[in-house]
Protein backbone atom coordinates (compact mmCIF):
# COMPACT_ATOMS: atom_id res chain seq x y z
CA UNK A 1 152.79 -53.09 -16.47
CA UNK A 2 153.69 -51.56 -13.23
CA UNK A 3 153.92 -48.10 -14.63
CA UNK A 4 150.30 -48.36 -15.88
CA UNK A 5 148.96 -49.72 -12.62
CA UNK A 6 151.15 -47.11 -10.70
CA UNK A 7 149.49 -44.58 -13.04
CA UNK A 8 145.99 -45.96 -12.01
CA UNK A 9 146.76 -45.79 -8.75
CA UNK A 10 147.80 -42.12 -8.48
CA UNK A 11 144.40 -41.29 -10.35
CA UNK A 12 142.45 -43.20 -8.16
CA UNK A 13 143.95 -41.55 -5.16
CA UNK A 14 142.85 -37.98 -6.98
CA UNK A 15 139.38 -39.04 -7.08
CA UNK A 16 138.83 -40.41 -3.76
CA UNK A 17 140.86 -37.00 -2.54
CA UNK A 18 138.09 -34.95 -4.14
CA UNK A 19 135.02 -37.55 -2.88
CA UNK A 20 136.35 -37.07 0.49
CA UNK A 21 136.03 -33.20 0.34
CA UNK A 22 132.75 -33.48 -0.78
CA UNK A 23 131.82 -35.33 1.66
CA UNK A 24 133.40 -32.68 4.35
CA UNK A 25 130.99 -29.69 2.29
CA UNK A 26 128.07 -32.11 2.73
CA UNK A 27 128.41 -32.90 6.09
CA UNK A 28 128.70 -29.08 6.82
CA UNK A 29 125.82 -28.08 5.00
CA UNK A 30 123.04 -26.23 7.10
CA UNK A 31 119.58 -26.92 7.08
CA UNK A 32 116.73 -26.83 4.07
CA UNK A 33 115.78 -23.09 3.05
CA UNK A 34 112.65 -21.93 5.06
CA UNK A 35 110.48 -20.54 2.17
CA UNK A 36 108.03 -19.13 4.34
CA UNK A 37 110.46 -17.14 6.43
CA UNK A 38 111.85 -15.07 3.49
CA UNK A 39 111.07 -11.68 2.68
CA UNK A 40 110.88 -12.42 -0.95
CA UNK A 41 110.80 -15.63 -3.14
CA UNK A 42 112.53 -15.20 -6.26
CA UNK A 43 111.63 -17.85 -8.85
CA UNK A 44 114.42 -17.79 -12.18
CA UNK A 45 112.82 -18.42 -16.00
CA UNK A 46 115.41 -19.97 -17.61
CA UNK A 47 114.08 -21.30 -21.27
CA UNK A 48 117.35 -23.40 -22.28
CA UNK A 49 117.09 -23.62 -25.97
CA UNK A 50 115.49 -25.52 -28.92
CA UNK A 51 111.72 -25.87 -28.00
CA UNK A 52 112.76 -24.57 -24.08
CA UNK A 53 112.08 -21.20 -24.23
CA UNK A 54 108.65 -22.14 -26.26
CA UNK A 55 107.36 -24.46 -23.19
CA UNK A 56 108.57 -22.69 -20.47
CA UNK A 57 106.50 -19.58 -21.59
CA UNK A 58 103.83 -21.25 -21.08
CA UNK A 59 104.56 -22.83 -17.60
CA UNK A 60 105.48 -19.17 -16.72
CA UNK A 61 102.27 -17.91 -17.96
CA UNK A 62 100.39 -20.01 -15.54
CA UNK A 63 102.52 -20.11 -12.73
CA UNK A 64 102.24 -15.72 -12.65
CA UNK A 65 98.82 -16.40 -13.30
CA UNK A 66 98.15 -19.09 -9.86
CA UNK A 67 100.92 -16.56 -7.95
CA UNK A 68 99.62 -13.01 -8.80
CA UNK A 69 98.70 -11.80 -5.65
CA UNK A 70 102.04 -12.42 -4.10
CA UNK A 71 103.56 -11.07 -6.82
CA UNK A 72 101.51 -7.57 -6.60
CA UNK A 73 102.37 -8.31 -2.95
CA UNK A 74 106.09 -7.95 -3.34
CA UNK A 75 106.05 -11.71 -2.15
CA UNK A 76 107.08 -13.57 -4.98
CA UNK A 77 109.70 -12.07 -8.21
CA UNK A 78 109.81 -13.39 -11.69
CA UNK A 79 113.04 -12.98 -12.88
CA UNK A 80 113.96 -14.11 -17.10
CA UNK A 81 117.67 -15.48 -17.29
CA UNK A 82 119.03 -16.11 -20.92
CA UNK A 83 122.33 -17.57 -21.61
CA UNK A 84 121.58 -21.14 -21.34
CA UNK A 85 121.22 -21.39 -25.33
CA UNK A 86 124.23 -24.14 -26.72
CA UNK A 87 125.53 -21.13 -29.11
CA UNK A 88 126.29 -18.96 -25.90
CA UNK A 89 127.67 -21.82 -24.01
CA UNK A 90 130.01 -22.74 -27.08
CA UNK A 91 130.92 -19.71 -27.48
CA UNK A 92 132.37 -19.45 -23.72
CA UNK A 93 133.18 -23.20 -24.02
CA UNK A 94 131.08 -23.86 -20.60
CA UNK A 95 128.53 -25.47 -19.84
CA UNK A 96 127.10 -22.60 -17.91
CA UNK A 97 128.67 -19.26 -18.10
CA UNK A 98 129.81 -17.47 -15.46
CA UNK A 99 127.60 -14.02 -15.84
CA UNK A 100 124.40 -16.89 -16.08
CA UNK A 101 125.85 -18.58 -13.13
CA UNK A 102 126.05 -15.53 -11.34
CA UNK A 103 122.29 -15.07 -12.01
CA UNK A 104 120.99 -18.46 -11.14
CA UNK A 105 122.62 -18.47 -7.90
CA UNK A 106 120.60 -14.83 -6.86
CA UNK A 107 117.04 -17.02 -7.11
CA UNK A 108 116.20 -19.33 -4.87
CA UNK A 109 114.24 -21.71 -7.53
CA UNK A 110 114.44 -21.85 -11.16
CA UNK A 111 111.97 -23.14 -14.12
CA UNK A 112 114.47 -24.46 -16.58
CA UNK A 113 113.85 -25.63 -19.95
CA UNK A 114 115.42 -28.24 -21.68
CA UNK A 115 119.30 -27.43 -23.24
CA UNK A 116 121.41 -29.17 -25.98
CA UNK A 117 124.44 -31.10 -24.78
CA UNK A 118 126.94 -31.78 -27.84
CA UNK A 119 127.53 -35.28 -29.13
CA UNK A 120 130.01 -36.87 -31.64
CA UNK A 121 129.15 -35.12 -35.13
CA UNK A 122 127.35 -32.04 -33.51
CA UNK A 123 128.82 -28.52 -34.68
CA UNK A 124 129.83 -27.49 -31.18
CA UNK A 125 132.59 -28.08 -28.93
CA UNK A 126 131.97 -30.98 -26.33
CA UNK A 127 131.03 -29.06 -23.37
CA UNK A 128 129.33 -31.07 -20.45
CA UNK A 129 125.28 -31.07 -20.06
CA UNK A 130 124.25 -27.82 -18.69
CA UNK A 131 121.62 -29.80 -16.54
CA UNK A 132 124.97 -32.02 -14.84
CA UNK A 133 127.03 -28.74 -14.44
CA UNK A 134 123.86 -27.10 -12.55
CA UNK A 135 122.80 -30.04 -10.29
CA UNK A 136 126.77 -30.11 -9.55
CA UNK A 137 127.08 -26.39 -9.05
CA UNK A 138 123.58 -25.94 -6.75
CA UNK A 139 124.10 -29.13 -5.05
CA UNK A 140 120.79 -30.00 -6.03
CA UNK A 141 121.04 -34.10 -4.88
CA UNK A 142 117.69 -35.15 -5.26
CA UNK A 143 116.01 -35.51 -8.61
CA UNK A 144 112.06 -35.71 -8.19
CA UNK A 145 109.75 -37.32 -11.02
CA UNK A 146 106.04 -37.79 -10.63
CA UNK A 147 104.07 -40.51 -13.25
CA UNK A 148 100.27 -40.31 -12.76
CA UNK A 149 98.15 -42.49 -14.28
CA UNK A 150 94.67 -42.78 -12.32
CA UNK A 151 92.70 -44.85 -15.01
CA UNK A 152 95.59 -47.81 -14.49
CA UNK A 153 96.09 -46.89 -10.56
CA UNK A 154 99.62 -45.20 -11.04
CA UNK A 155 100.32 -42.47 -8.73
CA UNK A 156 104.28 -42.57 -8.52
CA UNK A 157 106.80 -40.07 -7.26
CA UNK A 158 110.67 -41.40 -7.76
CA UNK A 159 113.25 -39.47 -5.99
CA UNK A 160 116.22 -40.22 -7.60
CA UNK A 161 119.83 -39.50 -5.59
CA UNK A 162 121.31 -37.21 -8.19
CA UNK A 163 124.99 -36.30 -7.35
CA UNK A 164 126.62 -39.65 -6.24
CA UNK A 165 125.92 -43.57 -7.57
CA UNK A 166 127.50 -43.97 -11.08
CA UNK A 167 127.28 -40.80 -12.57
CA UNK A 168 129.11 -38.51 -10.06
CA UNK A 169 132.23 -39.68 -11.47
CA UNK A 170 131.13 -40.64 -15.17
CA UNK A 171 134.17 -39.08 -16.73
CA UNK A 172 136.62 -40.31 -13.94
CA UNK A 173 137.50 -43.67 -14.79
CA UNK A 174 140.40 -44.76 -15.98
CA UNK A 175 141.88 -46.98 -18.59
CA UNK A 176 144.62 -49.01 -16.78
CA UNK A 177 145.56 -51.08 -20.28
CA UNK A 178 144.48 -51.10 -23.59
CA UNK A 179 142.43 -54.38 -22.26
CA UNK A 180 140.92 -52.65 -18.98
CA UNK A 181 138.93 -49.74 -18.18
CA UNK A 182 137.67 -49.10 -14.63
CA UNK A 183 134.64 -46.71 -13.73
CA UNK A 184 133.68 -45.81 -9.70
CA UNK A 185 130.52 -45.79 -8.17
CA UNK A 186 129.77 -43.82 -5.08
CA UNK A 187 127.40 -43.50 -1.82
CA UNK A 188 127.73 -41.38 1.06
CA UNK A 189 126.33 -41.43 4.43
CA UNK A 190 125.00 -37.74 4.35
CA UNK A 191 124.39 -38.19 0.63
CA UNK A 192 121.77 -40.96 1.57
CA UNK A 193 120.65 -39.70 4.58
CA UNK A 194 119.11 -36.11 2.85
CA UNK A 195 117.71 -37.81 -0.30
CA UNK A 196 115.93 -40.52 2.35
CA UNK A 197 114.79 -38.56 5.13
CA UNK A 198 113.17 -36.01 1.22
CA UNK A 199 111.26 -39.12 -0.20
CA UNK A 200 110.32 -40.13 3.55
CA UNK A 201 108.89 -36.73 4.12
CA UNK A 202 107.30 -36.07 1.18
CA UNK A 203 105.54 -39.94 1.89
CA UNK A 204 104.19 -38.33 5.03
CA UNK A 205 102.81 -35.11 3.99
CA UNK A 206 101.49 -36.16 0.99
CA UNK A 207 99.93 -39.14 2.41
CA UNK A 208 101.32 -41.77 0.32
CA UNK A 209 101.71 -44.36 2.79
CA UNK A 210 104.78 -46.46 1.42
CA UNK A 211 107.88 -45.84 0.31
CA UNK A 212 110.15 -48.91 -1.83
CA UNK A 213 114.24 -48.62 -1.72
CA UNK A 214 115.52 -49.33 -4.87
CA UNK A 215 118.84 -51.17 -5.48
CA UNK A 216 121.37 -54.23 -6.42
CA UNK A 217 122.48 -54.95 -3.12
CA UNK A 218 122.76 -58.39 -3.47
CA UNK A 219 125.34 -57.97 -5.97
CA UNK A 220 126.55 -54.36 -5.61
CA UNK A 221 126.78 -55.43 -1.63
CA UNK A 222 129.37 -52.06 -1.05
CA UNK A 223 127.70 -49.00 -2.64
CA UNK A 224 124.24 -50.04 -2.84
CA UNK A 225 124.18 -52.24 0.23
CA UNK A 226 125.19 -48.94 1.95
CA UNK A 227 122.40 -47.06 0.28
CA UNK A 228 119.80 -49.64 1.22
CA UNK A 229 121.07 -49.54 4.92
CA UNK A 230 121.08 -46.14 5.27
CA UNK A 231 117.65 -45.60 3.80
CA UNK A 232 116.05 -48.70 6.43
CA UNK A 233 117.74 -46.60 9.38
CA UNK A 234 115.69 -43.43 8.18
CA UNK A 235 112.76 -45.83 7.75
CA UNK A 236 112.94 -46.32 11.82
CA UNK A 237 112.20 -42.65 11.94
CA UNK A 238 108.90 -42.76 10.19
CA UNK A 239 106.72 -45.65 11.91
CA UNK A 240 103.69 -44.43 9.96
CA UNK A 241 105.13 -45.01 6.42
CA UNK A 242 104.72 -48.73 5.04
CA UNK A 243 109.16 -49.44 4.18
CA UNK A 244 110.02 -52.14 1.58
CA UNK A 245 113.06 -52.99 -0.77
CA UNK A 246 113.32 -54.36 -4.29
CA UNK A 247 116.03 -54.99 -6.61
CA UNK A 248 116.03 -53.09 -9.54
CA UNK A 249 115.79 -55.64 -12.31
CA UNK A 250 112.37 -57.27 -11.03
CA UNK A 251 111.19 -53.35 -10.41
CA UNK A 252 111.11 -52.78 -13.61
CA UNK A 253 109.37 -55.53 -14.29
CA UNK A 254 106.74 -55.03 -11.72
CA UNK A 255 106.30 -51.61 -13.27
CA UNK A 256 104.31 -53.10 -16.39
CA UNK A 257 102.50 -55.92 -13.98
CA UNK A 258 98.83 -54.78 -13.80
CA UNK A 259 98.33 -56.00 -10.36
CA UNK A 260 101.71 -54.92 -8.76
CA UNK A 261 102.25 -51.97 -9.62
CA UNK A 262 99.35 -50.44 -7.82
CA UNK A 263 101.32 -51.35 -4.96
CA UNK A 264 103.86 -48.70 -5.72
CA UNK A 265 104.00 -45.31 -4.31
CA UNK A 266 107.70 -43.60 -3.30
CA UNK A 267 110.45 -44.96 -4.58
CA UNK A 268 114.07 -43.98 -3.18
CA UNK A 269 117.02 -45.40 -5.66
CA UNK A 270 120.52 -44.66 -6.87
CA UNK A 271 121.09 -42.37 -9.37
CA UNK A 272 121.58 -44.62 -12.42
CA UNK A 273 118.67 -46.88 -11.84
CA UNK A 274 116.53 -43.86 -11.47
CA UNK A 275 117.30 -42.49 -14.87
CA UNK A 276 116.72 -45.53 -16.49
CA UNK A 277 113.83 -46.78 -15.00
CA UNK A 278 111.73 -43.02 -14.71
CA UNK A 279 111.83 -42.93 -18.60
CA UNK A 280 109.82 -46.09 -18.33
CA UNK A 281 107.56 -45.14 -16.18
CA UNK A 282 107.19 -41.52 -17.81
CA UNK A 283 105.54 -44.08 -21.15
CA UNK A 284 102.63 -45.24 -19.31
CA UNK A 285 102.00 -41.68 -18.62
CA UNK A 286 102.19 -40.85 -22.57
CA UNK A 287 105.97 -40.40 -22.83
CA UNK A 288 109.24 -38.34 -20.97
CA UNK A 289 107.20 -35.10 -23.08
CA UNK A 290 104.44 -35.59 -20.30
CA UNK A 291 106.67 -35.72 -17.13
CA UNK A 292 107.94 -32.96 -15.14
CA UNK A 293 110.53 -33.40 -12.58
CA UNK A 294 112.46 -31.30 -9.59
CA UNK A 295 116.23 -31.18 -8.48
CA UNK A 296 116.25 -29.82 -4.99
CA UNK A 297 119.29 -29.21 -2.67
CA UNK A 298 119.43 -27.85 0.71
CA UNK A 299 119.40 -24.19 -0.68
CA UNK A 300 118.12 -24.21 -4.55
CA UNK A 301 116.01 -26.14 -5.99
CA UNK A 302 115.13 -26.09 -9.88
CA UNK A 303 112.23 -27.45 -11.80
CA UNK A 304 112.21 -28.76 -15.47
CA UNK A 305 110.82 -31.12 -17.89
CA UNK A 306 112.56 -34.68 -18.18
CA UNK A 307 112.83 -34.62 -22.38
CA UNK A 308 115.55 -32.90 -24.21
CA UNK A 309 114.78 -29.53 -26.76
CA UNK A 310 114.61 -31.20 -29.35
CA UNK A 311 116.17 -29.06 -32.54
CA UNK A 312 114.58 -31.23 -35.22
CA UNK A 313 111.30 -29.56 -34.33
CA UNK A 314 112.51 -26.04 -34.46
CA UNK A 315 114.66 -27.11 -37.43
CA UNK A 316 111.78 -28.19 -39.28
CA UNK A 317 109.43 -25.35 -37.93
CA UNK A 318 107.30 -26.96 -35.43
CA UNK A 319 108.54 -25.75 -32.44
CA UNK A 320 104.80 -24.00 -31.54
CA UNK A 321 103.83 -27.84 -31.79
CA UNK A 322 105.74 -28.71 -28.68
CA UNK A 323 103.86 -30.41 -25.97
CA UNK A 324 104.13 -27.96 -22.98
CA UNK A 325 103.12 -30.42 -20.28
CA UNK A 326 105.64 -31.53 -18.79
CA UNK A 327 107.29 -27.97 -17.99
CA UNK A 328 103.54 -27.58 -16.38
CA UNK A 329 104.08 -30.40 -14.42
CA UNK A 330 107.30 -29.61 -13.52
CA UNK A 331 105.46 -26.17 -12.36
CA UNK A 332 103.34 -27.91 -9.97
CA UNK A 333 106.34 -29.42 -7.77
CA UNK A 334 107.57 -25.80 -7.82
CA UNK A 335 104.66 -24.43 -6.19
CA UNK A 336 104.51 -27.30 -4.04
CA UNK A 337 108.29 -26.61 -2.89
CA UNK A 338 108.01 -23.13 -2.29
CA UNK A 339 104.84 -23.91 -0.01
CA UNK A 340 101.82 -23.26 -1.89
CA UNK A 341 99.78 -26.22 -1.93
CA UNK A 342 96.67 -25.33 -2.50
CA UNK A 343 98.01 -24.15 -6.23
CA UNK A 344 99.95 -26.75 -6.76
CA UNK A 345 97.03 -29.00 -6.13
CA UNK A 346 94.82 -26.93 -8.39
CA UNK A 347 96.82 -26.96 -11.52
CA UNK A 348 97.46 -30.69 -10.73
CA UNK A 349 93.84 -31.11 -11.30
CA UNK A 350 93.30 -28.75 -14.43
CA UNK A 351 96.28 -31.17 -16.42
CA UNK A 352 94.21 -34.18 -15.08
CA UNK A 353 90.99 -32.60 -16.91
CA UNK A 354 93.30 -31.64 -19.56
CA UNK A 355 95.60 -34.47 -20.63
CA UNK A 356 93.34 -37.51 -19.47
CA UNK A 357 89.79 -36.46 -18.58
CA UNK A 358 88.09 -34.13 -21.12
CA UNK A 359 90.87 -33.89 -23.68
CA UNK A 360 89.57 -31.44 -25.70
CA UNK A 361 93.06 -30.91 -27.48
CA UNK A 362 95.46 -33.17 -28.37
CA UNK A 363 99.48 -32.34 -28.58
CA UNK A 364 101.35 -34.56 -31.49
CA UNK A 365 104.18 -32.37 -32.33
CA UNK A 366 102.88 -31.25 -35.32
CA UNK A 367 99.94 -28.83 -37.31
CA UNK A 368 97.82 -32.04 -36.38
CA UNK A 369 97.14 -31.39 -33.28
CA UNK A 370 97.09 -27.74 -31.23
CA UNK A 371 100.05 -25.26 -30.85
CA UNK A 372 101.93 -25.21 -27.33
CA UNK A 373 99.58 -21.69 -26.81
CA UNK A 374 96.66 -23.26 -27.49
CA UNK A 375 97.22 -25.81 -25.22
CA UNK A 376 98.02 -23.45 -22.59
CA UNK A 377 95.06 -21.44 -23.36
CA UNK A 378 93.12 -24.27 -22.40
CA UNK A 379 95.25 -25.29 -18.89
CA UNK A 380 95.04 -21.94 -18.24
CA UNK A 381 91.05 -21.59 -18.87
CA UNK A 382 90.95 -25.11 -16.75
CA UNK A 383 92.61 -23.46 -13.93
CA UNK A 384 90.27 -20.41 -13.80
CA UNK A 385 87.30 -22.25 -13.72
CA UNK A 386 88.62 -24.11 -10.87
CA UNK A 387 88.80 -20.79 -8.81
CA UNK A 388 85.13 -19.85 -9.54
């Protein structure tokens, strides 16, 4: 018994080795990237695989579209990265090669489509989720998903602490006896401070108003009692933004109250409650097909749909089916990132007219409703008429 605990031991000393330089790269990290002040923005197309590359295309389409004249301006560069397909990451056994790596890290954002991670009975070897590997590799900590609803009052934006919590060290734990298995949870100071001081400042200049920390603290008191410190302290700093706290079990509950959840506007929260309770919220909005969402660091940033690429629909042919809106919505907190507002706010509106006002088309996956291109088409035909 000894040997097995001295065994733990030694492992656990390994992980909290590593945690401890991360926490030294964190601490040194400089500032957020100034878009404005850059010569050139360079925004990376990366379609994944399955129905990616299908729904990407189209957010591409419309984001060269809103940005041509800074693109003819030398301003702004399009650049297409493949690679991120699951038979050229098995066949490098990575989650992200290294030649794709290479080219990810020369943009400053990225539009990524969805990408296959392996399970048990899959034909490929069991590399890790291309989408973990990048926010790892990028250090992109905060994960940012916006539900609207404005028929039931929902205007949402969750920002989601994406490198630490529970899943920073998912494959870490360790199995001390056959009878017990141990996992580790995590929370910084700096790692909490930057995702805080993000959902506090997008409160303010977005005019939101109030911003809800998310947690267990009463029962996680450590990890998530940290958290919900930390995130009060930053609170101090914005005097103009309404601060309150909620446990996570009665906030998801709240979510599907009729009265209550009106209250809602920012929500800062762990990494693990975020996951879970964003796919919720993504269903009052139609599903996870409808929601886009960012992961930003300190120097890249990358923009994608929530959902997965589903390769029943290309297996079974209906790939041009796929419902393209939530890559479009993910395109709207890129331009809204990088500093253009005034498009971000006008294809905001066009995919209000088109998913909930006018509806004109209707997406259901299949040769009953439009294609992906049609319903771009008609985003896209929104959007001009906005400009005249």
């Amino acid at each position: 018994m000894q040997d097995k605990i001295n065994a733990a031991l030694t492992h656990f000393e390994k992980v909290m080795r590593e945690q401890l330089e991360r926490v030294e790269r964190i601490n040194a990290q400089k500032d957020f990237i100034d878009y404005q002040s850059l010569d050139k923005i360079i925004i990376g197309v990366c379609g994944g695989d399955g129905i990616g590359p299908v729904i990407t295309n189209e957010a591409a389409r419309v984001l060269k579209y809103l940005l041509d004249k800074d693109v003819k301006a030398g301003k702004i560069e399009f650049r297409n990265i493949d690679g991120l397909t699951i038979e050229n990451r098995a066949a490098v056994n990575k989650a992200i090669p290294d030649d794709v790596l290479a080219e990810l890290k020369k943009c400053h954002v990225i539009l990524k489509g969805p990408t296959t991670t392996p399970r048990a009975g899959d034909p490929w070897p069991n590399v890790e989720s291309a989408n973990v590997a990048m926010r790892k590799e990028l250090d992109l900590f905060a994960n940012v998903r916006p539900v609207k609803v404005p028929d039931q009052g929902i205007d949402w934006t969750f920002f989601r602490e994406n490198t630490e919590g529970a899943y920073t060290l998912g494959s870490c734990g360790v199995n001390v006896t056959d009878d017990l298995a141990i996992d580790f949870t995590v929370t910084t100071t700096e790692g909490t401070n930057r995702i805080a001081r993000l959902a506090y400042d997008y409160a303010r200049k977005n005019n939101k108003g109030k911003v809800s920390i998310i947690t267990k603290a009463n029962v996680v008191k450590t990890t998530d009692g940290k958290f919900l410190k930390l995130c009060q302290e930053v609170a101090k700093d914005y005097p103009d933004i309404e601060t309150d706290d909620w446990y996570i079990d009665i906030t998801t509950a709240k979510l599907i109250d009729e009265k209550r959840r009106r209250d809602f506007k920012v929500f800062v929260l762990p990494n693990l409650y975020g996951d879970i309770i964003t796919d919720e919220a993504a269903e009052f909005q139609g599903g996870v097909g409808t929601a886009g969402s960012a992961n930003i660091g300190k120097r890249y940033a990358m923009f994608e749909a929530i959902h997965g690429s589903a390769p029943r629909m290309v297996k079974e042919g209906r790939d041009k089916y796929a419902d393209p809106c939530s890559m479009l919505r993910a395109a709207v907190l890129l331009l809204s990132h990088i500093g253009y507002q005034a498009e971000a706010d006008k294809l905001e509106k066009a995919l209000d007219i088109c998913m909930y006002e006018e509806k004109k088309l209707q997406i259901t996956g299949r040769d009953t409703g439009c294609t992906c291109k049609e319903f771009g088409d008609y985003v896209m035909a929104t959007v001009e008429s906005l400009d005249k």
